[in-house]
PDB file of N, CA and C in Angstrom:
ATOM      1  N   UNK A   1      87.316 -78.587-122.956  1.00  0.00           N
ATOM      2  CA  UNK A   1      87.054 -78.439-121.541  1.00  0.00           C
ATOM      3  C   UNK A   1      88.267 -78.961-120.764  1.00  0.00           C
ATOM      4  N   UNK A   2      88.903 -78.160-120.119  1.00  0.00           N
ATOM      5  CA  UNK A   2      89.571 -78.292-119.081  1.00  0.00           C
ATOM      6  C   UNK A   2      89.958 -79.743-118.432  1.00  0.00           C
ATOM      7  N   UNK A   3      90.553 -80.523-117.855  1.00  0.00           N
ATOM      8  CA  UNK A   3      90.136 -81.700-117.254  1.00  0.00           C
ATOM      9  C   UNK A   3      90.421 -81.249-115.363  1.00  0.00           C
ATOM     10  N   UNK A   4      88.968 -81.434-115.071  1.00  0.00           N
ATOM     11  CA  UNK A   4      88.352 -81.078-113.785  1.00  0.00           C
ATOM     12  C   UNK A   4      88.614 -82.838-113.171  1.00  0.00           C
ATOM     13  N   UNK A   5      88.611 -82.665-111.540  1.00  0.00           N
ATOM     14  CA  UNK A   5      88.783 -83.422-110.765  1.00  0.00           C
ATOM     15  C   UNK A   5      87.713 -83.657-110.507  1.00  0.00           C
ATOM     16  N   UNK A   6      87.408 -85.053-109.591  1.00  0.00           N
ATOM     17  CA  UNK A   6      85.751 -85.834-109.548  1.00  0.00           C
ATOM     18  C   UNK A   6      85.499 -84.631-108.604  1.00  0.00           C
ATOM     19  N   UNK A   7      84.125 -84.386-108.195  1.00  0.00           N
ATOM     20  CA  UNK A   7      83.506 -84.364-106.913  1.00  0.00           C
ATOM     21  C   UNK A   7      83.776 -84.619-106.236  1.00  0.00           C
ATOM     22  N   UNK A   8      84.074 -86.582-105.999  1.00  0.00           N
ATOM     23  CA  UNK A   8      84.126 -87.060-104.621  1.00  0.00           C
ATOM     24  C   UNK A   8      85.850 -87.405-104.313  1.00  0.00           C
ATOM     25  N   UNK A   9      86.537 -86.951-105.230  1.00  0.00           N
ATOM     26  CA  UNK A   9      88.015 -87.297-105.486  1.00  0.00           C
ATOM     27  C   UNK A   9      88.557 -86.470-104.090  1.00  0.00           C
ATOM     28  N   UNK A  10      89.492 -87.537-103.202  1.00  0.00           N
ATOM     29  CA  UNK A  10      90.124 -87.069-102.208  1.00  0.00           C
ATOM     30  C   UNK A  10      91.120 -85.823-102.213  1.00  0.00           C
ATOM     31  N   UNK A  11      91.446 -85.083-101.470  1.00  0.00           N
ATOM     32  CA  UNK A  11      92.437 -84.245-101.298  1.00  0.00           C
ATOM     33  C   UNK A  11      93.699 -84.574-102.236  1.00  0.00           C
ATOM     34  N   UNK A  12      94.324 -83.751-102.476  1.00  0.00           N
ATOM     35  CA  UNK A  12      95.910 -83.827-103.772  1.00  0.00           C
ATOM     36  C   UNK A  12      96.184 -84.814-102.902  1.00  0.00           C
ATOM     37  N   UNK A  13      96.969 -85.829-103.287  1.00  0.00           N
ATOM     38  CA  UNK A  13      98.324 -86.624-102.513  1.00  0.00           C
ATOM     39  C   UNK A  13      99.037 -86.139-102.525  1.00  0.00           C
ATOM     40  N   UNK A  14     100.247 -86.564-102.077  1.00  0.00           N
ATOM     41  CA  UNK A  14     101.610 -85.939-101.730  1.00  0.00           C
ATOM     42  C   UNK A  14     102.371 -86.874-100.560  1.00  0.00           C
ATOM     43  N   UNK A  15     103.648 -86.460-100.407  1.00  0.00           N
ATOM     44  CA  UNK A  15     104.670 -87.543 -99.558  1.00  0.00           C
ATOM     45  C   UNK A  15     103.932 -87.236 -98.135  1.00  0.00           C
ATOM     46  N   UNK A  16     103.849 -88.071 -97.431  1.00  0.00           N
ATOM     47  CA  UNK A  16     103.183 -87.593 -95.853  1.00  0.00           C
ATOM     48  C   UNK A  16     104.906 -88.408 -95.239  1.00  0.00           C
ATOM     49  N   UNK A  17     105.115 -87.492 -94.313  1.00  0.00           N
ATOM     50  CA  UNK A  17     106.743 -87.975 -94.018  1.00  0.00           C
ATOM     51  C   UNK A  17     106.233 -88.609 -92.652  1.00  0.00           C
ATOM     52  N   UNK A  18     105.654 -88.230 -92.157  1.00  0.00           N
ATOM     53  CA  UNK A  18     105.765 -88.821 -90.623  1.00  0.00           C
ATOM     54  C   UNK A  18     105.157 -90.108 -90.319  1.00  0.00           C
ATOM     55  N   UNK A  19     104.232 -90.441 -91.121  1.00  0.00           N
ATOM     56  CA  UNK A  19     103.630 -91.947 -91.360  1.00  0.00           C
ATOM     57  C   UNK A  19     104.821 -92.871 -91.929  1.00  0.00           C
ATOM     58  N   UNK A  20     104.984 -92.066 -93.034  1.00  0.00           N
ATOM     59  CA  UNK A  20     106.251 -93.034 -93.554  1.00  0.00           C
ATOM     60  C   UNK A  20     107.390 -93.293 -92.906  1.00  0.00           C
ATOM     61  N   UNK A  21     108.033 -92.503 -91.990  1.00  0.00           N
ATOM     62  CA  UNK A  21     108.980 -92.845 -91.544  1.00  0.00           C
ATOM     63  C   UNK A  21     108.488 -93.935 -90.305  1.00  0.00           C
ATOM     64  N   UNK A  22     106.827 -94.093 -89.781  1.00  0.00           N
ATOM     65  CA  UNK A  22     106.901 -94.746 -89.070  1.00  0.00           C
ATOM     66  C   UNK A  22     106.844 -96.046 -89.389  1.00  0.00           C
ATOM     67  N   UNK A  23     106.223 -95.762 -90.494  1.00  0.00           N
ATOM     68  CA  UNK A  23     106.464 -97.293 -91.197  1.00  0.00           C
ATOM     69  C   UNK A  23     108.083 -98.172 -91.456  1.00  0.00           C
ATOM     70  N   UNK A  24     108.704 -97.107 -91.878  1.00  0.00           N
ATOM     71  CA  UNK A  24     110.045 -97.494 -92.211  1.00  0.00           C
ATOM     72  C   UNK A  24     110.525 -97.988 -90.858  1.00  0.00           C
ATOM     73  N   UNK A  25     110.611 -97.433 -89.426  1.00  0.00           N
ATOM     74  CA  UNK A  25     111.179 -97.969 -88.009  1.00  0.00           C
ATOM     75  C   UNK A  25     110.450 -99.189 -88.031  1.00  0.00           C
ATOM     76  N   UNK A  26     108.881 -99.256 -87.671  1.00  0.00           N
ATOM     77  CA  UNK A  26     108.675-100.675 -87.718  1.00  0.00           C
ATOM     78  C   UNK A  26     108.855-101.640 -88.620  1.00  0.00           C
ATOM     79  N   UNK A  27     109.091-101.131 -89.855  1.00  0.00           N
ATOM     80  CA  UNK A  27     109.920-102.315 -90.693  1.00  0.00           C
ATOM     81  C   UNK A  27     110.923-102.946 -90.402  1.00  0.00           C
ATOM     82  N   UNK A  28     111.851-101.903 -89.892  1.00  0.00           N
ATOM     83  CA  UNK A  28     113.064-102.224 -89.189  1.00  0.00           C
ATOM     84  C   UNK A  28     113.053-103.130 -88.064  1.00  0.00           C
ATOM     85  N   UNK A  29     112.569-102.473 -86.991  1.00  0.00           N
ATOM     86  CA  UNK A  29     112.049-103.095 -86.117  1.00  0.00           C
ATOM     87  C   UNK A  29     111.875-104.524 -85.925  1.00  0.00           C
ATOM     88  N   UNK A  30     110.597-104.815 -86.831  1.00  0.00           N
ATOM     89  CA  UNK A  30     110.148-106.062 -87.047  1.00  0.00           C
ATOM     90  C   UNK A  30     110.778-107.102 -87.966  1.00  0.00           C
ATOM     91  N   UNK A  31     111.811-106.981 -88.645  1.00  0.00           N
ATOM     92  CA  UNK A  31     112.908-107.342 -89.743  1.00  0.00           C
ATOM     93  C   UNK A  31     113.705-107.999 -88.640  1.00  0.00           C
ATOM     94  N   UNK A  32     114.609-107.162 -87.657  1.00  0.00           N
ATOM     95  CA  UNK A  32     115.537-107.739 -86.964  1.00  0.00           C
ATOM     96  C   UNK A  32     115.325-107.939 -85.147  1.00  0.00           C
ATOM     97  N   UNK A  33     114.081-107.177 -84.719  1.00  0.00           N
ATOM     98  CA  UNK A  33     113.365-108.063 -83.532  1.00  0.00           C
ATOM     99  C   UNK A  33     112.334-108.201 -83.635  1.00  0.00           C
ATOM    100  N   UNK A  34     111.951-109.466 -84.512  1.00  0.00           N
ATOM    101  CA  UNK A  34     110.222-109.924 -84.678  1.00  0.00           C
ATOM    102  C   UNK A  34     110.083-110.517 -82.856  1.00  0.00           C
ATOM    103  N   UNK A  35     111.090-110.726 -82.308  1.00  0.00           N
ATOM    104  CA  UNK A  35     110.192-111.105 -80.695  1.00  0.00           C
ATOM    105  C   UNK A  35     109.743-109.848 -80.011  1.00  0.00           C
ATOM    106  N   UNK A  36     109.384-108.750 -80.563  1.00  0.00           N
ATOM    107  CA  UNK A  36     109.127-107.467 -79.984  1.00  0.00           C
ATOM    108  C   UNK A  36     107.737-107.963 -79.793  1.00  0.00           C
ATOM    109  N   UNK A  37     106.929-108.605 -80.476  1.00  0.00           N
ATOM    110  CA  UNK A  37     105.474-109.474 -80.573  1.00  0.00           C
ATOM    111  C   UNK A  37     105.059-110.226 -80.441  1.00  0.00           C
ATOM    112  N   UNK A  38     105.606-110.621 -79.030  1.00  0.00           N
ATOM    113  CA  UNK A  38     105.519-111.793 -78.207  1.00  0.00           C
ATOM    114  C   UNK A  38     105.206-111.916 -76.800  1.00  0.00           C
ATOM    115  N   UNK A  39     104.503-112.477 -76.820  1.00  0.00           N
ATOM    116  CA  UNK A  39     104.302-112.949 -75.025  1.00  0.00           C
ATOM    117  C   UNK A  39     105.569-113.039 -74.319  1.00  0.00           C
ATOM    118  N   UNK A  40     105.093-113.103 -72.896  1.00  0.00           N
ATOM    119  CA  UNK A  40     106.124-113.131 -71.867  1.00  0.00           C
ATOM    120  C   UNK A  40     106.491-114.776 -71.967  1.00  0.00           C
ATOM    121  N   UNK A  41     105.996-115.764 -72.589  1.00  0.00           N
ATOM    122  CA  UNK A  41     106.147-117.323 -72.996  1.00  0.00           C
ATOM    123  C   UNK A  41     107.166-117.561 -74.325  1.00  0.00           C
ATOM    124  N   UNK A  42     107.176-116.381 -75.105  1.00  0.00           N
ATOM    125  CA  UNK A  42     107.620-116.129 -76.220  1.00  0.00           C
ATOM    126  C   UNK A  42     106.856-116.450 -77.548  1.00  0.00           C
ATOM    127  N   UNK A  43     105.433-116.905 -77.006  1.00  0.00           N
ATOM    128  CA  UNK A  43     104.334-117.038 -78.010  1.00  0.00           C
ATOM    129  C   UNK A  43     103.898-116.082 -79.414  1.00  0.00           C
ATOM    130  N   UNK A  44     103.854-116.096 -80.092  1.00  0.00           N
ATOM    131  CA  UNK A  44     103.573-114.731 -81.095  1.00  0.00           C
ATOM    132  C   UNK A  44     101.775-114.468 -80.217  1.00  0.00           C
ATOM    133  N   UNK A  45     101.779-113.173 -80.341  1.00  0.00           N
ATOM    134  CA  UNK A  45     101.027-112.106 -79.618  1.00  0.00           C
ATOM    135  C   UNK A  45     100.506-111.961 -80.564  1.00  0.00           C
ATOM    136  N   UNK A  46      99.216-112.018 -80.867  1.00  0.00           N
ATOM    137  CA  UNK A  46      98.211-111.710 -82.258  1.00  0.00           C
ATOM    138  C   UNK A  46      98.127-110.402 -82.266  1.00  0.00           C
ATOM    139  N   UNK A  47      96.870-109.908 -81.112  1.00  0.00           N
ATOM    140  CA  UNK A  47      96.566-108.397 -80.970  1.00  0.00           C
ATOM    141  C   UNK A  47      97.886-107.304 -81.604  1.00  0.00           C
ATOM    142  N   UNK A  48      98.803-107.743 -80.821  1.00  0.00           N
ATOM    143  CA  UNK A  48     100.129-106.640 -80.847  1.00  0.00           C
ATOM    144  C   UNK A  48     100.693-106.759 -82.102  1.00  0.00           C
ATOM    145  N   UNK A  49     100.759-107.904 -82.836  1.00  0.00           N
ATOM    146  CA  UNK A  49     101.213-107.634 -84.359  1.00  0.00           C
ATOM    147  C   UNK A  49     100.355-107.440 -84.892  1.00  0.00           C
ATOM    148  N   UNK A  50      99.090-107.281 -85.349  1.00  0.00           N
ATOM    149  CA  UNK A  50      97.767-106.981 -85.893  1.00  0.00           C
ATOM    150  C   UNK A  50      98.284-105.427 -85.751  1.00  0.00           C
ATOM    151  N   UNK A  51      98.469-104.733 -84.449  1.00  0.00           N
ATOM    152  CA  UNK A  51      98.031-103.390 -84.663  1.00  0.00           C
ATOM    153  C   UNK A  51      99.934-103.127 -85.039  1.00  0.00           C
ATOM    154  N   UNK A  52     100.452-103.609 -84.714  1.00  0.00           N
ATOM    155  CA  UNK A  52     101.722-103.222 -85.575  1.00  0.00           C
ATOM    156  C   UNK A  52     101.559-103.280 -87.452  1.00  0.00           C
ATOM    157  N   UNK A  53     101.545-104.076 -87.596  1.00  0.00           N
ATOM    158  CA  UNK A  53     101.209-104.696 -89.229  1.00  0.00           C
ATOM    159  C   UNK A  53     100.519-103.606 -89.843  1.00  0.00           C
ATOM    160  N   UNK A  54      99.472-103.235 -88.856  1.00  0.00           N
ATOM    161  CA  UNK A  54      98.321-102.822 -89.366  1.00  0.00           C
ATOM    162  C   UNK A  54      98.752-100.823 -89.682  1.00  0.00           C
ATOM    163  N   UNK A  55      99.773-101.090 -88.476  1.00  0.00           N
ATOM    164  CA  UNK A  55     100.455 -99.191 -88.492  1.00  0.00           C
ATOM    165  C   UNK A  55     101.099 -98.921 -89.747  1.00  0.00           C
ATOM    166  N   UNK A  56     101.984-100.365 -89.714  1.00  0.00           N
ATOM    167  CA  UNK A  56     103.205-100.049 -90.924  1.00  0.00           C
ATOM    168  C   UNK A  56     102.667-100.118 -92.120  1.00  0.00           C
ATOM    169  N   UNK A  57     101.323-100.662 -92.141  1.00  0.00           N
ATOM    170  CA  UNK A  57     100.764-100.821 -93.752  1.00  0.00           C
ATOM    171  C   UNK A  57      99.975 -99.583 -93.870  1.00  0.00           C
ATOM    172  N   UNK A  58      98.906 -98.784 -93.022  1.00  0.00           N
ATOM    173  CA  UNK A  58      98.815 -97.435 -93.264  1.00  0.00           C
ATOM    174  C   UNK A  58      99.605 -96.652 -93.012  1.00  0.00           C
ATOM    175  N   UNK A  59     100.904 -96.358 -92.467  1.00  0.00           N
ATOM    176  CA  UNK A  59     101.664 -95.646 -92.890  1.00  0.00           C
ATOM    177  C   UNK A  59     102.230 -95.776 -93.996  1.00  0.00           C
ATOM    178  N   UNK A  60     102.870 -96.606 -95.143  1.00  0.00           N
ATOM    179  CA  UNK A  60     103.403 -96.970 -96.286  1.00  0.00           C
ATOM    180  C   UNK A  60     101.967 -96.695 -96.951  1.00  0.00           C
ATOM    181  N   UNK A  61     101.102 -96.905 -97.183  1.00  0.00           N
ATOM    182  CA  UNK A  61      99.685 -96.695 -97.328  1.00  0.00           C
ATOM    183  C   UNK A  61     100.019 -94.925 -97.995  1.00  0.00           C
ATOM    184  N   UNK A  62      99.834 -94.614 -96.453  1.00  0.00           N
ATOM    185  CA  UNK A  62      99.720 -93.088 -96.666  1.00  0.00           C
ATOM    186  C   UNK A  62     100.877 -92.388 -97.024  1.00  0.00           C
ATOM    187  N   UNK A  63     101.691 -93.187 -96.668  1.00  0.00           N
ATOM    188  CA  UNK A  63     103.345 -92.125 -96.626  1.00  0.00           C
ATOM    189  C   UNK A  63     103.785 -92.020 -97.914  1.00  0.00           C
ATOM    190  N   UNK A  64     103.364 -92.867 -98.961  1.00  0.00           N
ATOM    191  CA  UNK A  64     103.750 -92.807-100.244  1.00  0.00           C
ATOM    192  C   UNK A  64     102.865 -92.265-101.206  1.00  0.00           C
ATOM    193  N   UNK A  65     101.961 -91.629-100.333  1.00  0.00           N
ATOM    194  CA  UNK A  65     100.941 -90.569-101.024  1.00  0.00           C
ATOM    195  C   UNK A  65      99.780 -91.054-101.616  1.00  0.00           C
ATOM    196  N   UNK A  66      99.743 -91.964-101.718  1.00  0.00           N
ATOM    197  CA  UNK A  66      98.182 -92.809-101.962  1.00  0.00           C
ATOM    198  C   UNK A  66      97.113 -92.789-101.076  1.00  0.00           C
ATOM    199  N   UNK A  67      95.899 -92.326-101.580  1.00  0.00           N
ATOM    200  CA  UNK A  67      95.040 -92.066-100.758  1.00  0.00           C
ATOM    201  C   UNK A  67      93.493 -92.532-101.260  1.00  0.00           C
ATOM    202  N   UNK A  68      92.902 -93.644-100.904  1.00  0.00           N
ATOM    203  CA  UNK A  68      91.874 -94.597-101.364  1.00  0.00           C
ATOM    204  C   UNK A  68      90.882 -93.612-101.757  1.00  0.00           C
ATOM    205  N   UNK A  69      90.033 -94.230-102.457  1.00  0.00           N
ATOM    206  CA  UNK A  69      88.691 -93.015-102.916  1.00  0.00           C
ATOM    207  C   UNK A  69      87.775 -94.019-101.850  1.00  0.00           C
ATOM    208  N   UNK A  70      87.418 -95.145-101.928  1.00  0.00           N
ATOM    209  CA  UNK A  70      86.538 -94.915-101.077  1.00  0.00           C
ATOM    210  C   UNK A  70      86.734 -94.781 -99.437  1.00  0.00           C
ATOM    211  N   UNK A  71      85.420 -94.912 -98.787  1.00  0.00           N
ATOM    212  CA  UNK A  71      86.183 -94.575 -97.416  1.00  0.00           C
ATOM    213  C   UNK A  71      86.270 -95.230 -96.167  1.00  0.00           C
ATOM    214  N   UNK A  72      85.953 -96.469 -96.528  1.00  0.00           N
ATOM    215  CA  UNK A  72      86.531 -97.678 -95.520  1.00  0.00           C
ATOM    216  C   UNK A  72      88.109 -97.709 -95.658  1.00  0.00           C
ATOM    217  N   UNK A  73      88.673 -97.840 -96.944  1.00  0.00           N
ATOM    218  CA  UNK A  73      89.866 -97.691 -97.193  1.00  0.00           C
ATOM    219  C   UNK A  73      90.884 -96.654 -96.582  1.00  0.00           C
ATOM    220  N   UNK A  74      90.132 -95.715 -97.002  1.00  0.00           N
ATOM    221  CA  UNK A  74      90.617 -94.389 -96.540  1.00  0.00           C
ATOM    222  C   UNK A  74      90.605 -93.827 -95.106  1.00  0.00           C
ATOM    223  N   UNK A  75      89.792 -94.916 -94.350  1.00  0.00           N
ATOM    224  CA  UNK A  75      89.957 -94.584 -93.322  1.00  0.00           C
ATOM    225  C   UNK A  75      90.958 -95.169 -92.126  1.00  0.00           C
ATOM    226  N   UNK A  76      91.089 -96.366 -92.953  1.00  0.00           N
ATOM    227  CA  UNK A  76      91.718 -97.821 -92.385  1.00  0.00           C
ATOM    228  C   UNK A  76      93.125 -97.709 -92.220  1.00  0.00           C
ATOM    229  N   UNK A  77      93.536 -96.586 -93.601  1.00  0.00           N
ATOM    230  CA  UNK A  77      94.879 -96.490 -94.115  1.00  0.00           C
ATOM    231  C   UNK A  77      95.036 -95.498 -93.999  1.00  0.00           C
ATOM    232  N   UNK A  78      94.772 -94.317 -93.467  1.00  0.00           N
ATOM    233  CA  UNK A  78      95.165 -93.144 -93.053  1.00  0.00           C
ATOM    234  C   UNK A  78      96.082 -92.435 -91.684  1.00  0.00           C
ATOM    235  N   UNK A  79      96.525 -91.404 -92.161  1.00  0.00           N
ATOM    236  CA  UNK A  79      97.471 -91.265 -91.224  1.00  0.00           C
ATOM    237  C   UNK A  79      97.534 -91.233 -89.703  1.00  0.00           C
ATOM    238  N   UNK A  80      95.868 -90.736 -89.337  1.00  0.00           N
ATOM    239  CA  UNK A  80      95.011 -91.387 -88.217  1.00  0.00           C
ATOM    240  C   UNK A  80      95.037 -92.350 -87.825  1.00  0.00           C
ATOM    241  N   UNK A  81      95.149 -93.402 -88.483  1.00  0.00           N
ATOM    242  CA  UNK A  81      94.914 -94.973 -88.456  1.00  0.00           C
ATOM    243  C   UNK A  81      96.161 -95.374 -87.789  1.00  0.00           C
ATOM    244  N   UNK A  82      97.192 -94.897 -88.477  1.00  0.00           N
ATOM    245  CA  UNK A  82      98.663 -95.551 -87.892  1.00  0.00           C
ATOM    246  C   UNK A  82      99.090 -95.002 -86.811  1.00  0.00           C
ATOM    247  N   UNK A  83      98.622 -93.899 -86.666  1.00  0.00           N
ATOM    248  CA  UNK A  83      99.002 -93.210 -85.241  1.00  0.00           C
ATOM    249  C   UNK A  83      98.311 -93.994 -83.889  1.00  0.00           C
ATOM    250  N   UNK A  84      97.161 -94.221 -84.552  1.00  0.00           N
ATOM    251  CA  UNK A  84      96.198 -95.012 -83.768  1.00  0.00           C
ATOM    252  C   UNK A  84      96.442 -96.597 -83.368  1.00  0.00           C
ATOM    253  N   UNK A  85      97.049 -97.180 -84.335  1.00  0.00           N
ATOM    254  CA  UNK A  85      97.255 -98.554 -84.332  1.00  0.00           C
ATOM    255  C   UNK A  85      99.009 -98.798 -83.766  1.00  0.00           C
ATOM    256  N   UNK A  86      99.183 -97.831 -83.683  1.00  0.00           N
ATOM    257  CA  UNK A  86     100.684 -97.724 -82.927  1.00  0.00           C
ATOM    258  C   UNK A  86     100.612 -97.830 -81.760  1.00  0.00           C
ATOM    259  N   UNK A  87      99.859 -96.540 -81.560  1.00  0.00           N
ATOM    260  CA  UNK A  87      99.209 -96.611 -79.780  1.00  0.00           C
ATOM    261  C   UNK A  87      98.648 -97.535 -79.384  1.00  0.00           C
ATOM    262  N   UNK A  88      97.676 -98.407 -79.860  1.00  0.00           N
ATOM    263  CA  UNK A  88      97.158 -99.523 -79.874  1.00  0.00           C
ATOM    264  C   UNK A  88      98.232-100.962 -79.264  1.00  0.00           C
ATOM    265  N   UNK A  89      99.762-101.011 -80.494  1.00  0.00           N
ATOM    266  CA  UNK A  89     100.351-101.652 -80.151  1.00  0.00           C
ATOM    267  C   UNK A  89     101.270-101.419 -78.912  1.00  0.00           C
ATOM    268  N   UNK A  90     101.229-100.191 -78.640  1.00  0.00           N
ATOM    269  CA  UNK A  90     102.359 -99.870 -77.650  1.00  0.00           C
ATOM    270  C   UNK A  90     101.383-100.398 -76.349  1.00  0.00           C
ATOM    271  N   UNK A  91     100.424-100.059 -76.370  1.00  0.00           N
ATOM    272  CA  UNK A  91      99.421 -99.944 -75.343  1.00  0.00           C
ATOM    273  C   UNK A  91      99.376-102.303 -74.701  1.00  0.00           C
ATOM    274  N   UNK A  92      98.793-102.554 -76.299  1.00  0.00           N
ATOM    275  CA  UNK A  92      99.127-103.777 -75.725  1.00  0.00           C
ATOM    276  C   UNK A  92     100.339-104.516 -75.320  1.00  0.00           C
ATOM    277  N   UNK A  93     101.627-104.419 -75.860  1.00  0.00           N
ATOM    278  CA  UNK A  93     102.560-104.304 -75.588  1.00  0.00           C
ATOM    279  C   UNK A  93     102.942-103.930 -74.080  1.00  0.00           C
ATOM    280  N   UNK A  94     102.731-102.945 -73.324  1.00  0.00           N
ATOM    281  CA  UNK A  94     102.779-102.192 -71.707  1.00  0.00           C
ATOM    282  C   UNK A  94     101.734-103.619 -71.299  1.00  0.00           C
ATOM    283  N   UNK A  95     100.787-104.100 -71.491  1.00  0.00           N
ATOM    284  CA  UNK A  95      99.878-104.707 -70.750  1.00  0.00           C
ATOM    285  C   UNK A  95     100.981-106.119 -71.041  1.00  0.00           C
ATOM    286  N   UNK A  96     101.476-106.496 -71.779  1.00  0.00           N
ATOM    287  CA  UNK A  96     102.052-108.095 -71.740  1.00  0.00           C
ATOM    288  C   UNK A  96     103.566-107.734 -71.021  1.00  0.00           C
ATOM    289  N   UNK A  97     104.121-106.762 -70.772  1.00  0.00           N
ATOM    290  CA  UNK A  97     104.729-106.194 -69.899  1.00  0.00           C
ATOM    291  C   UNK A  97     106.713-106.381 -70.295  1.00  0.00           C
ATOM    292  N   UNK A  98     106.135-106.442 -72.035  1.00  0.00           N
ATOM    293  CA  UNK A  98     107.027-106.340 -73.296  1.00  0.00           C
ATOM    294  C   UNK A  98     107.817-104.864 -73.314  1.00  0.00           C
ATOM    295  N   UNK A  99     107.724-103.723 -72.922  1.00  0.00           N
ATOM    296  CA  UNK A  99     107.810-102.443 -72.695  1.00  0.00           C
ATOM    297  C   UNK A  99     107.391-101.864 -71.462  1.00  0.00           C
ATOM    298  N   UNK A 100     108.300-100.974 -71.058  1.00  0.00           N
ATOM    299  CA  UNK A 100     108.225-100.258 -69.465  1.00  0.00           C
ATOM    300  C   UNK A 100     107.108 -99.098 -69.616  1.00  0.00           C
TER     301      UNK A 100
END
């Protein structure tokens, strides 16, 4: 018999480029201006690195083609997720008045 894929087994993987590369900028990013995540005091900013952290790890997540079976995982770390948690950071970021 053949070897068949599960039922509940996610979509093929494969390279997802646009997550990954966003991961790769905020690596960058955050490597050589970690005060990008900071208060106007220069405090570290929880919210805003949470949803940064949180972009660059589902994008590397997803961008390297791994894709969780179950689906808290899969949802957390998906390419949705980082798009989402980007906006998230940009968004808090505009409110601490870190970005125009």
């Amino acid at each position: 018999m053949p070897n068949e894929a599960e039922p509940t087994a996610p979509g093929l993987p494969g390279v997802a480029f646009l997550p990954l590369a966003m991961a790769l900028v905020l690596l960058l990013v955050m490597t050589i201006l970690p005060g990008v995540a900071t208060d106007t005091q220069g405090r570290a900013d929880h919210p805003a690195a949470l949803f940064i952290f949180w972009s660059m790890s589902a994008g590397f997540v997803r961008g390297v083609g791994f894709i969780p079976r179950h689906w808290l995982p899969r949802l957390l770390l998906s390419s949705l997720a980082s798009c989402l948690a980007l906006a998230l950071a940009l968004f808090r970021l505009s409110l601490l008045g870190r970005i125009g």
